[in-house]
PDB file of N, CA and C in Angstrom:
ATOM      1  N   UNK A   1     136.112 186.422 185.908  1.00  0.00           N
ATOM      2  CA  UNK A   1     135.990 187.078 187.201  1.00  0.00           C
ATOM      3  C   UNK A   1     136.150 186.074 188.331  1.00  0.00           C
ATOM      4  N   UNK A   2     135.863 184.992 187.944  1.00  0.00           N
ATOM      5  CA  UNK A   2     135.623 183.649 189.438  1.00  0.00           C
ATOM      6  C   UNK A   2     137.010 183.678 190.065  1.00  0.00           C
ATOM      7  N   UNK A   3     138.388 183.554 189.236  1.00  0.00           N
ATOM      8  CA  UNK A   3     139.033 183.575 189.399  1.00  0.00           C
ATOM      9  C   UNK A   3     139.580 184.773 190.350  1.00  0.00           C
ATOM     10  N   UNK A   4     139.466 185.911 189.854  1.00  0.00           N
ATOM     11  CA  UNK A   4     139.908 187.454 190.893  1.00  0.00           C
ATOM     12  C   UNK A   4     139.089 187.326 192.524  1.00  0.00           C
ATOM     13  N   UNK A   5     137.942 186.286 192.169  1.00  0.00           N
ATOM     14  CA  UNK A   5     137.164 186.688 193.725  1.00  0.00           C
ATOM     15  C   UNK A   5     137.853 185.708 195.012  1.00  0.00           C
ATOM     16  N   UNK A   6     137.493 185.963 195.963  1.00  0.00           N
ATOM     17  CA  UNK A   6     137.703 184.802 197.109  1.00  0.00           C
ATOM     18  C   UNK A   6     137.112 185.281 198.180  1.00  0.00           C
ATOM     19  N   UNK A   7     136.680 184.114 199.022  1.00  0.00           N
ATOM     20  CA  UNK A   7     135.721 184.060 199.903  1.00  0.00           C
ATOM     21  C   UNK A   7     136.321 182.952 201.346  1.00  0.00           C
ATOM     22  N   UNK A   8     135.426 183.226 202.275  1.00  0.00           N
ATOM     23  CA  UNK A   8     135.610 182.105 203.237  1.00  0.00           C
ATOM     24  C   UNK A   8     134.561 181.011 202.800  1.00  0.00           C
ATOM     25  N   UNK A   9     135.051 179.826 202.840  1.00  0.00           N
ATOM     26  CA  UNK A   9     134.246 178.872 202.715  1.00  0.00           C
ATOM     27  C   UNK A   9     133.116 178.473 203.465  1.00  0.00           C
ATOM     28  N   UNK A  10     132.845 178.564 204.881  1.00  0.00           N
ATOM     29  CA  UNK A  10     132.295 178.456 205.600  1.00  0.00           C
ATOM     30  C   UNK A  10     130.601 179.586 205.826  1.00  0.00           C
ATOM     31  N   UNK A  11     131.453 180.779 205.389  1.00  0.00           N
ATOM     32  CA  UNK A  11     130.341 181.899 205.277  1.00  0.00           C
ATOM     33  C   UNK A  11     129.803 181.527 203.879  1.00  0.00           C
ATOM     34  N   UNK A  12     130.182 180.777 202.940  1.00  0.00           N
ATOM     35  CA  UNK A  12     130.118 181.168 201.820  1.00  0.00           C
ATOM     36  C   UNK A  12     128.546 179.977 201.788  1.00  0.00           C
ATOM     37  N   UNK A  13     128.978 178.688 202.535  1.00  0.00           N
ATOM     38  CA  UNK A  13     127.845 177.620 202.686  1.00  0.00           C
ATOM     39  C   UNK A  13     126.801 178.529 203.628  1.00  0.00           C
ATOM     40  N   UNK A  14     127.062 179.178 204.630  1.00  0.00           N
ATOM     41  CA  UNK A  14     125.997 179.348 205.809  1.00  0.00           C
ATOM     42  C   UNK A  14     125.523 180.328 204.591  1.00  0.00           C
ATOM     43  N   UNK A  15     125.672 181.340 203.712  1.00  0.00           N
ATOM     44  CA  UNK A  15     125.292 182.096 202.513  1.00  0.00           C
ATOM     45  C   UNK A  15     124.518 181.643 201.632  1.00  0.00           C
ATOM     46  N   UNK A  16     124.551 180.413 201.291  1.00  0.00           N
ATOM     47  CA  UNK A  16     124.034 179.337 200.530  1.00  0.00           C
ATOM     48  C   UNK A  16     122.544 179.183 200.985  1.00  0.00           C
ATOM     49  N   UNK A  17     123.358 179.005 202.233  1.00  0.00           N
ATOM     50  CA  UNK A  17     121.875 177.954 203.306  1.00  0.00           C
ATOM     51  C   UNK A  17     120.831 178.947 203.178  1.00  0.00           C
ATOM     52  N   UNK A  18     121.476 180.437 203.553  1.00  0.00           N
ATOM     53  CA  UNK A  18     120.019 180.833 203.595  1.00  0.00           C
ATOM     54  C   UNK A  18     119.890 181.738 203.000  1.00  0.00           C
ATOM     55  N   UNK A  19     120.775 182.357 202.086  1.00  0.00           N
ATOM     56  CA  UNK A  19     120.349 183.054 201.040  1.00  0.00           C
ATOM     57  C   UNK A  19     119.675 182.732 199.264  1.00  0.00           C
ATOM     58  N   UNK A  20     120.399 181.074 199.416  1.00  0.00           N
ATOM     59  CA  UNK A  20     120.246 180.203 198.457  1.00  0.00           C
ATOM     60  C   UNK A  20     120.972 180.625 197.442  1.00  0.00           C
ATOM     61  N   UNK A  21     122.059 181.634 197.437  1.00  0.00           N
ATOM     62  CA  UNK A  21     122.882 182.215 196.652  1.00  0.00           C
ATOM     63  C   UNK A  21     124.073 181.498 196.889  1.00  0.00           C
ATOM     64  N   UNK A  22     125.302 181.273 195.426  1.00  0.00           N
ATOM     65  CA  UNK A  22     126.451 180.634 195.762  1.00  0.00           C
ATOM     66  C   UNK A  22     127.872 182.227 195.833  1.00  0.00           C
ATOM     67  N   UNK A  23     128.395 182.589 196.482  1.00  0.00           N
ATOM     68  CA  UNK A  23     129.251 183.082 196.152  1.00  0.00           C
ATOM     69  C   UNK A  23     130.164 183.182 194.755  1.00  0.00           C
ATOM     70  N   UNK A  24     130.042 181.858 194.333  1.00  0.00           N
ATOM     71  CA  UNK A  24     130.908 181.958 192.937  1.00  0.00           C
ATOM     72  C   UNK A  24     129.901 182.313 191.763  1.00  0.00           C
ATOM     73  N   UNK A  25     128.837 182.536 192.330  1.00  0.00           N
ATOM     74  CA  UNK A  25     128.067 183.733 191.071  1.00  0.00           C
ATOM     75  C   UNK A  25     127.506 184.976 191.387  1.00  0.00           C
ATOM     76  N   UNK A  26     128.784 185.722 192.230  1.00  0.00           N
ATOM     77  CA  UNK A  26     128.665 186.702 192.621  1.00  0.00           C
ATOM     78  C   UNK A  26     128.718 187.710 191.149  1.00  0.00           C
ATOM     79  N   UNK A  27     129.308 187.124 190.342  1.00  0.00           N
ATOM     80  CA  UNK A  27     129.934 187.694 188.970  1.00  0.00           C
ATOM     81  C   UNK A  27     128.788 188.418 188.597  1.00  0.00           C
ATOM     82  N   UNK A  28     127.570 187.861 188.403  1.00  0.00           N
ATOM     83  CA  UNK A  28     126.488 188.416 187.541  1.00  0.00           C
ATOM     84  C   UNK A  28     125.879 189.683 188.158  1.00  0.00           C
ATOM     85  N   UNK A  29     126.642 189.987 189.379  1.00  0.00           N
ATOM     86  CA  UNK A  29     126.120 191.544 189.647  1.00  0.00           C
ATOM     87  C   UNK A  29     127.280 192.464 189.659  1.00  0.00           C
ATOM     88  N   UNK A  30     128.853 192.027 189.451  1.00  0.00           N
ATOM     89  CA  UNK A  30     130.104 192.576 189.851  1.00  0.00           C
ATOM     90  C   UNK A  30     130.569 192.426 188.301  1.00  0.00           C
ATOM     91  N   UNK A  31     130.262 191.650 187.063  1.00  0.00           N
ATOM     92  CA  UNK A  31     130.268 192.211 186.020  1.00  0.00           C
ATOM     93  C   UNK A  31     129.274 192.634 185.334  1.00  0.00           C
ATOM     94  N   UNK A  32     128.184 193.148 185.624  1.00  0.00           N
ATOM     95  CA  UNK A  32     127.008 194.004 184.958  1.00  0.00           C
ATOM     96  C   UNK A  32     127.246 195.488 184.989  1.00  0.00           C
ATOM     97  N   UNK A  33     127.035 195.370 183.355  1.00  0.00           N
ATOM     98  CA  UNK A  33     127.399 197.417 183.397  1.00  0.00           C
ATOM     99  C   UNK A  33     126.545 197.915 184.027  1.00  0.00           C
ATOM    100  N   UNK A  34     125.158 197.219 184.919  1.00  0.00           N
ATOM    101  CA  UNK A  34     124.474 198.275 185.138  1.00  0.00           C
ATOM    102  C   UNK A  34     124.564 198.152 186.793  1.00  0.00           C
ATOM    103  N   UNK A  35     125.669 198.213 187.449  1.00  0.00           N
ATOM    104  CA  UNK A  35     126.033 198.025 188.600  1.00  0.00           C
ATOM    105  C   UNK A  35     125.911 199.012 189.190  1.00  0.00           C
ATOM    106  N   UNK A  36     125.300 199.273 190.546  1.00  0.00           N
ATOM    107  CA  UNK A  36     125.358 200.474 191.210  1.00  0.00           C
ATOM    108  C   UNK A  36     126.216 200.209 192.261  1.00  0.00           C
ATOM    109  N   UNK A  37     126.837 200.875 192.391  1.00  0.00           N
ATOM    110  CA  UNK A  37     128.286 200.425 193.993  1.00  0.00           C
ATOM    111  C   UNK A  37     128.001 201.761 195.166  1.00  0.00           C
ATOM    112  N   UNK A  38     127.851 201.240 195.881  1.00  0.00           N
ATOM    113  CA  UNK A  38     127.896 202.359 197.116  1.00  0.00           C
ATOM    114  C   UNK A  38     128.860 201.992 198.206  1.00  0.00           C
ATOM    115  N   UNK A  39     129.948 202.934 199.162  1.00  0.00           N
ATOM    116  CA  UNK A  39     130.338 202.150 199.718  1.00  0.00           C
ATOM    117  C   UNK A  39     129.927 202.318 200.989  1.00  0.00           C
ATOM    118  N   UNK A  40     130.307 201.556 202.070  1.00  0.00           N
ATOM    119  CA  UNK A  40     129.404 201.307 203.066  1.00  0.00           C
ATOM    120  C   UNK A  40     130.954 200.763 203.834  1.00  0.00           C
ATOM    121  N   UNK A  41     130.303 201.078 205.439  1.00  0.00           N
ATOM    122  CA  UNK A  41     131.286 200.760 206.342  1.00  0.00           C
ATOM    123  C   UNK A  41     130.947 199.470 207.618  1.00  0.00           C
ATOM    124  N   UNK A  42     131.906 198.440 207.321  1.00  0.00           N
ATOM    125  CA  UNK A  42     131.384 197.603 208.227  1.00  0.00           C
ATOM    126  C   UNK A  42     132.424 196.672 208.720  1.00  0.00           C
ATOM    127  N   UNK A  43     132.412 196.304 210.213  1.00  0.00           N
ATOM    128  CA  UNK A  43     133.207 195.618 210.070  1.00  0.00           C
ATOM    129  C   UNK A  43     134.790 196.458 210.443  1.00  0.00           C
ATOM    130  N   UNK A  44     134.604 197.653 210.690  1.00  0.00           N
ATOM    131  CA  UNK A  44     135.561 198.230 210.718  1.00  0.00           C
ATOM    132  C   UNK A  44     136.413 198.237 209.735  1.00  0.00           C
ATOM    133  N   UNK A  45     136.073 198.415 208.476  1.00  0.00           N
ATOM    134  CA  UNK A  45     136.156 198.671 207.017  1.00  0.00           C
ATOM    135  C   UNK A  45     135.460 199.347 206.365  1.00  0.00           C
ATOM    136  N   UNK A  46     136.105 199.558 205.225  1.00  0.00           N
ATOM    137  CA  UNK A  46     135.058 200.041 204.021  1.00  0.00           C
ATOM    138  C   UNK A  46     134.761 199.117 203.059  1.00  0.00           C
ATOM    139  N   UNK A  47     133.519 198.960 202.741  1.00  0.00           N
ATOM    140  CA  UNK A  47     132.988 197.916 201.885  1.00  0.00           C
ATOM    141  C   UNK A  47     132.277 198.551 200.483  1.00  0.00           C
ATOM    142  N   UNK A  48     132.339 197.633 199.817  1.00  0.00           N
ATOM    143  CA  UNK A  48     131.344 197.982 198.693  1.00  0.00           C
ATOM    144  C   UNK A  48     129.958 197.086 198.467  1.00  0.00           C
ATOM    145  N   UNK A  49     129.228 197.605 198.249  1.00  0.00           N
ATOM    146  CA  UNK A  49     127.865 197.065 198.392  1.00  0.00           C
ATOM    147  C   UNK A  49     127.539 197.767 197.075  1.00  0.00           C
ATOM    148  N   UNK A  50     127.366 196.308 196.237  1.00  0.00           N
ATOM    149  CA  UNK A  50     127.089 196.268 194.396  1.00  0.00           C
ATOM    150  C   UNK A  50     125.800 195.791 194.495  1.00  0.00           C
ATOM    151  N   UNK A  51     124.578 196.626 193.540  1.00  0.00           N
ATOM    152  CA  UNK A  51     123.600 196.291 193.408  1.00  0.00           C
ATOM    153  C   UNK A  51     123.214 196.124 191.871  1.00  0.00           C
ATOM    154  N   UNK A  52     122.813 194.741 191.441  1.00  0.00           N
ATOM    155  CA  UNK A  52     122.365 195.054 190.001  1.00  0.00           C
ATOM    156  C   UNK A  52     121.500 194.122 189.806  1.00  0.00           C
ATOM    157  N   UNK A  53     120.647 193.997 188.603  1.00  0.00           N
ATOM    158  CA  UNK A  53     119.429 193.063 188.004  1.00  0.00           C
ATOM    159  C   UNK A  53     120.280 192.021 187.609  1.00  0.00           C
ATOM    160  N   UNK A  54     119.940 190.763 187.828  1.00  0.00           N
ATOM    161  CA  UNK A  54     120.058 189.966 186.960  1.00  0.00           C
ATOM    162  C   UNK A  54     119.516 188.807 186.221  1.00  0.00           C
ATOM    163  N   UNK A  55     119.403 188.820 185.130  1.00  0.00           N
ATOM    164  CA  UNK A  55     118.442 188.104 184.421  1.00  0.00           C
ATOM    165  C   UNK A  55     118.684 186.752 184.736  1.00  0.00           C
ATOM    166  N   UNK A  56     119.692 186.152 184.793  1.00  0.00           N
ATOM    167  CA  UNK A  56     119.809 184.782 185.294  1.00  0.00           C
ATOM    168  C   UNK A  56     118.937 184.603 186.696  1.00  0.00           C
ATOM    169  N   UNK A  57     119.204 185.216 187.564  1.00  0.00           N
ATOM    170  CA  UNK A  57     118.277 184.888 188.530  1.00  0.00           C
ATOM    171  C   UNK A  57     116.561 185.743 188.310  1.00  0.00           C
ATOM    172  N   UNK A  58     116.900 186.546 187.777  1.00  0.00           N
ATOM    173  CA  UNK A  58     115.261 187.298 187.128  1.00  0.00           C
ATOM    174  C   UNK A  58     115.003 187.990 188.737  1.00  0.00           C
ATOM    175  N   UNK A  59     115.989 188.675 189.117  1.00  0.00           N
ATOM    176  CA  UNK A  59     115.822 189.493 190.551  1.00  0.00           C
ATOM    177  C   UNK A  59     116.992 190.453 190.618  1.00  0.00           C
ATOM    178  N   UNK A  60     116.692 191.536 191.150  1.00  0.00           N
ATOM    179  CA  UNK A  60     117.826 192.487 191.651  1.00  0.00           C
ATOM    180  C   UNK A  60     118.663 191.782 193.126  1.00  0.00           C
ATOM    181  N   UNK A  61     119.860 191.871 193.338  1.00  0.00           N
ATOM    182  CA  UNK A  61     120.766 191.169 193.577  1.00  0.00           C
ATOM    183  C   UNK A  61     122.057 192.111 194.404  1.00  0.00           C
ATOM    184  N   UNK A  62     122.362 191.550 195.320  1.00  0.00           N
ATOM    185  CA  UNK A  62     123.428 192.760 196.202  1.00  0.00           C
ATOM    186  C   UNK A  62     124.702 192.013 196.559  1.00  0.00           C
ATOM    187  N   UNK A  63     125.654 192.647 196.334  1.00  0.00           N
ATOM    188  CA  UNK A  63     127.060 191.663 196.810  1.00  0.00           C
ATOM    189  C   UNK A  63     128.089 192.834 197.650  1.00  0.00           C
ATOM    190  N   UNK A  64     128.053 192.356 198.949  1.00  0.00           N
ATOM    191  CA  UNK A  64     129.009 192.906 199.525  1.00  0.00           C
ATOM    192  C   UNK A  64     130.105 192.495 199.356  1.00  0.00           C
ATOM    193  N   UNK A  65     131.608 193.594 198.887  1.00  0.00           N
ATOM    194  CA  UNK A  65     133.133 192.756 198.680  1.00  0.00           C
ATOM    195  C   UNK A  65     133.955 194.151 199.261  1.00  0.00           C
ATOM    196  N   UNK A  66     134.904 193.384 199.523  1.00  0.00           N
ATOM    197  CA  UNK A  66     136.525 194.455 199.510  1.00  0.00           C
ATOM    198  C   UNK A  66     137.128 193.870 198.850  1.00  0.00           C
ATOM    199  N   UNK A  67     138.170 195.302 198.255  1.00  0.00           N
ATOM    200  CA  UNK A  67     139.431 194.560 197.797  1.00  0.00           C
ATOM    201  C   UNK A  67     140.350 194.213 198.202  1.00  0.00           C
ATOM    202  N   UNK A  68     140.720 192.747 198.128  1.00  0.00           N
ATOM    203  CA  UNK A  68     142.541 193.184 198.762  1.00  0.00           C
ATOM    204  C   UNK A  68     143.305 192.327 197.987  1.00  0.00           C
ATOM    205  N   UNK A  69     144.036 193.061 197.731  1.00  0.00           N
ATOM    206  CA  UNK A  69     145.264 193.073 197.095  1.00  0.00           C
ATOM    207  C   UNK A  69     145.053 193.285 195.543  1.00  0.00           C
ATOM    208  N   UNK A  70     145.277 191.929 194.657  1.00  0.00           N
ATOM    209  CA  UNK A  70     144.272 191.692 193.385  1.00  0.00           C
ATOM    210  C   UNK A  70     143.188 190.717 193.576  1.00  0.00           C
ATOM    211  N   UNK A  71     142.263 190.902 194.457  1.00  0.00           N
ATOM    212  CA  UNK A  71     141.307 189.890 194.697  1.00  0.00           C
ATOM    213  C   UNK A  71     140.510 190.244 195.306  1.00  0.00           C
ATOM    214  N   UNK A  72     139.177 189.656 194.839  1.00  0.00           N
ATOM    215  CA  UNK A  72     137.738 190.657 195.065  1.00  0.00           C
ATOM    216  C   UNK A  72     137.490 189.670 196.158  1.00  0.00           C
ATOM    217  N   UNK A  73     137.204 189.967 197.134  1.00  0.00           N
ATOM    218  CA  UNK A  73     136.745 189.094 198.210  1.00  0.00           C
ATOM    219  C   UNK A  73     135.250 189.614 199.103  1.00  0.00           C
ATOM    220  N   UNK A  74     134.332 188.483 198.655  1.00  0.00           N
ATOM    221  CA  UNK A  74     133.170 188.440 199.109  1.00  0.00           C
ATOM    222  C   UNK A  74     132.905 188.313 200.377  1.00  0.00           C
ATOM    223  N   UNK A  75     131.790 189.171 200.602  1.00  0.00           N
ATOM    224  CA  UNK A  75     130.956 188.950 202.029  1.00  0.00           C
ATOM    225  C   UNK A  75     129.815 188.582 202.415  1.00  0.00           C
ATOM    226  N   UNK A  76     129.365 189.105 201.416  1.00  0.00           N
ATOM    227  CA  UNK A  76     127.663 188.565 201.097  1.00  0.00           C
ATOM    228  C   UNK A  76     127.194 188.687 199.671  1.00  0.00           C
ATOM    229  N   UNK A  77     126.485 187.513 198.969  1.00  0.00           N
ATOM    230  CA  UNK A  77     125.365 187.861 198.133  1.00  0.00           C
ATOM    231  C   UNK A  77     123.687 186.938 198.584  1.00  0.00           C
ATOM    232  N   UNK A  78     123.385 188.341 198.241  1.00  0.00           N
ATOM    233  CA  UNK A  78     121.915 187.659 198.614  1.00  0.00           C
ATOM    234  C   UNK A  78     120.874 188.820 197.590  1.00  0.00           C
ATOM    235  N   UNK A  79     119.505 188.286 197.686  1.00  0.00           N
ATOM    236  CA  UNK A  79     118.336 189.673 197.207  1.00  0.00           C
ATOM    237  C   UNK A  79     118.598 190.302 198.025  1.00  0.00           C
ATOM    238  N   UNK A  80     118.374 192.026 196.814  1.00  0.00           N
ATOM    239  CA  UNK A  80     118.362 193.198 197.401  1.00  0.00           C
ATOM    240  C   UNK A  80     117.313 193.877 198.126  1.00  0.00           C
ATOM    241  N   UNK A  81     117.741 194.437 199.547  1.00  0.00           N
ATOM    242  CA  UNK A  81     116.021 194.597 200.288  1.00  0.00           C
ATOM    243  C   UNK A  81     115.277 195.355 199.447  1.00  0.00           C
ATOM    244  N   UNK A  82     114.193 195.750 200.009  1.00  0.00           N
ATOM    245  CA  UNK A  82     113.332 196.517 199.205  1.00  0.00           C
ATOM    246  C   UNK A  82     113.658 198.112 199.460  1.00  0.00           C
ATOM    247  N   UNK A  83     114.190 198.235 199.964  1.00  0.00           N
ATOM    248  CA  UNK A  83     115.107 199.781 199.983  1.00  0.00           C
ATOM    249  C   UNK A  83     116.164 199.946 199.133  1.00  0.00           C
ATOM    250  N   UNK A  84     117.146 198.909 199.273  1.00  0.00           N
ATOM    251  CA  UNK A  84     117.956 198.509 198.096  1.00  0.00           C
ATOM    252  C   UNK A  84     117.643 198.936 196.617  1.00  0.00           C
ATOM    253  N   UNK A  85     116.508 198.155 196.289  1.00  0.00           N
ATOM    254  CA  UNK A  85     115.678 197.769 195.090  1.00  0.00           C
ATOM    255  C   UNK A  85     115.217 199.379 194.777  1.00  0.00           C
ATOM    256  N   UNK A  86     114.632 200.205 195.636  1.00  0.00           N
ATOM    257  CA  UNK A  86     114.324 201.326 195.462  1.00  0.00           C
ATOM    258  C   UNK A  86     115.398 202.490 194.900  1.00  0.00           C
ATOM    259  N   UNK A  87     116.431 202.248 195.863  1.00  0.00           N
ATOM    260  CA  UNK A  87     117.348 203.302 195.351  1.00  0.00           C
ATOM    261  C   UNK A  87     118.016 202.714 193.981  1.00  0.00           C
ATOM    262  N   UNK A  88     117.747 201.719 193.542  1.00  0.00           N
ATOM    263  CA  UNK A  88     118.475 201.022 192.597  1.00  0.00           C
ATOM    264  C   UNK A  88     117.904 201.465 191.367  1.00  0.00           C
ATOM    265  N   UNK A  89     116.601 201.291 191.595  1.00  0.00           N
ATOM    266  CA  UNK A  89     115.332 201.617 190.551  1.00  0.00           C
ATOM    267  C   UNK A  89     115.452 202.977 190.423  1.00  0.00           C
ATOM    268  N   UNK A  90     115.622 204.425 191.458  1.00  0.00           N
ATOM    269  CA  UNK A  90     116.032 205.404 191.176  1.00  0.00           C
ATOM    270  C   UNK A  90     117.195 206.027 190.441  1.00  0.00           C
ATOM    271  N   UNK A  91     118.337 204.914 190.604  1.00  0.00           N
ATOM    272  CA  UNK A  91     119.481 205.221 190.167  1.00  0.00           C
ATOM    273  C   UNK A  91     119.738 204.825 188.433  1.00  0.00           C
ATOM    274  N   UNK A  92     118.660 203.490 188.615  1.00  0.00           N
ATOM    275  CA  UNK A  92     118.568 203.881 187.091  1.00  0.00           C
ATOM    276  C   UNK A  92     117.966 204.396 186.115  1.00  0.00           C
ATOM    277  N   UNK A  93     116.742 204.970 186.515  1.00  0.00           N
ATOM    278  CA  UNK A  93     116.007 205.992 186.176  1.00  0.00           C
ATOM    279  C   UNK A  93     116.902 207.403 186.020  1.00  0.00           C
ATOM    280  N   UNK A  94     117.765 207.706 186.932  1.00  0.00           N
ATOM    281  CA  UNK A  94     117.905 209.306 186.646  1.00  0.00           C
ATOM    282  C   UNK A  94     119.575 209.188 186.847  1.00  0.00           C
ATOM    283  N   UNK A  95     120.005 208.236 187.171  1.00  0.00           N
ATOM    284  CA  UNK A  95     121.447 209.054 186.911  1.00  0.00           C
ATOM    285  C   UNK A  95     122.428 207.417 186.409  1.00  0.00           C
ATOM    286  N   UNK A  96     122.089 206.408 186.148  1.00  0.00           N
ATOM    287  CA  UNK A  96     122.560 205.612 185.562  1.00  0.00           C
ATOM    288  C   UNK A  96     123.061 205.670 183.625  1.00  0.00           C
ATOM    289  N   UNK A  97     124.603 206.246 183.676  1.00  0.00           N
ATOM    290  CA  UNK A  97     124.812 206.701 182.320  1.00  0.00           C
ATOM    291  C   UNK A  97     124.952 205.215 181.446  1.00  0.00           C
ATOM    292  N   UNK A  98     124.206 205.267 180.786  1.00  0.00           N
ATOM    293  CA  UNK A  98     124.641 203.892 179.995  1.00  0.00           C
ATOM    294  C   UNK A  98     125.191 203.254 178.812  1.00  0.00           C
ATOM    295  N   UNK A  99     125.379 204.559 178.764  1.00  0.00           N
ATOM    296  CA  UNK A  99     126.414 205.165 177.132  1.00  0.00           C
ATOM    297  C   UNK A  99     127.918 204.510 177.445  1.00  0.00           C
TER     298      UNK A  99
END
């Protein structure tokens, strides 16, 4: 996946700084089957905003991306708020198929 993503470098450190998250392990929530995607508008776009657990970090986890072209390009990863976390926890409770 590292390969398909791309990012600005600059957002990707100020992301770092204070999310303490690296962009290039955005993977562990953008390849988890148990991904919830909603999309969301920002920016004068449409975005996707991926929410999933991940055991490597032992926290639920949110990555904003678009696509363009063949390349997943990041906007944010950071922890998921606690609203986030809620609908996440709902979604996999009642409608997350995991078959």
């Amino acid at each position: 996946m590292h390969g398909r993503m791309a990012w600005d470098e600059r957002k990707r450190l100020a992301n770092l700084a204070r999310h303490g998250l690296d962009f290039s392990h955005a993977g562990e929530v953008l390849e988890s089957r148990y991904r919830l995607d909603i999309p969301v508008c920002g920016a004068a776009e449409w975005r996707v905003l991926s929410i999933s657990y991940s055991m490597k970090f032992m926290a639920t986890l949110a990555v904003v991306h678009v696509q363009r072209n063949s390349r997943i390009r990041i906007i944010s990863f950071r922890p998921a708020s606690a609203k986030e976390r809620e609908v996440y926890g709902y979604w996999l409770e009642n409608e997350c198929d995991d078959s």
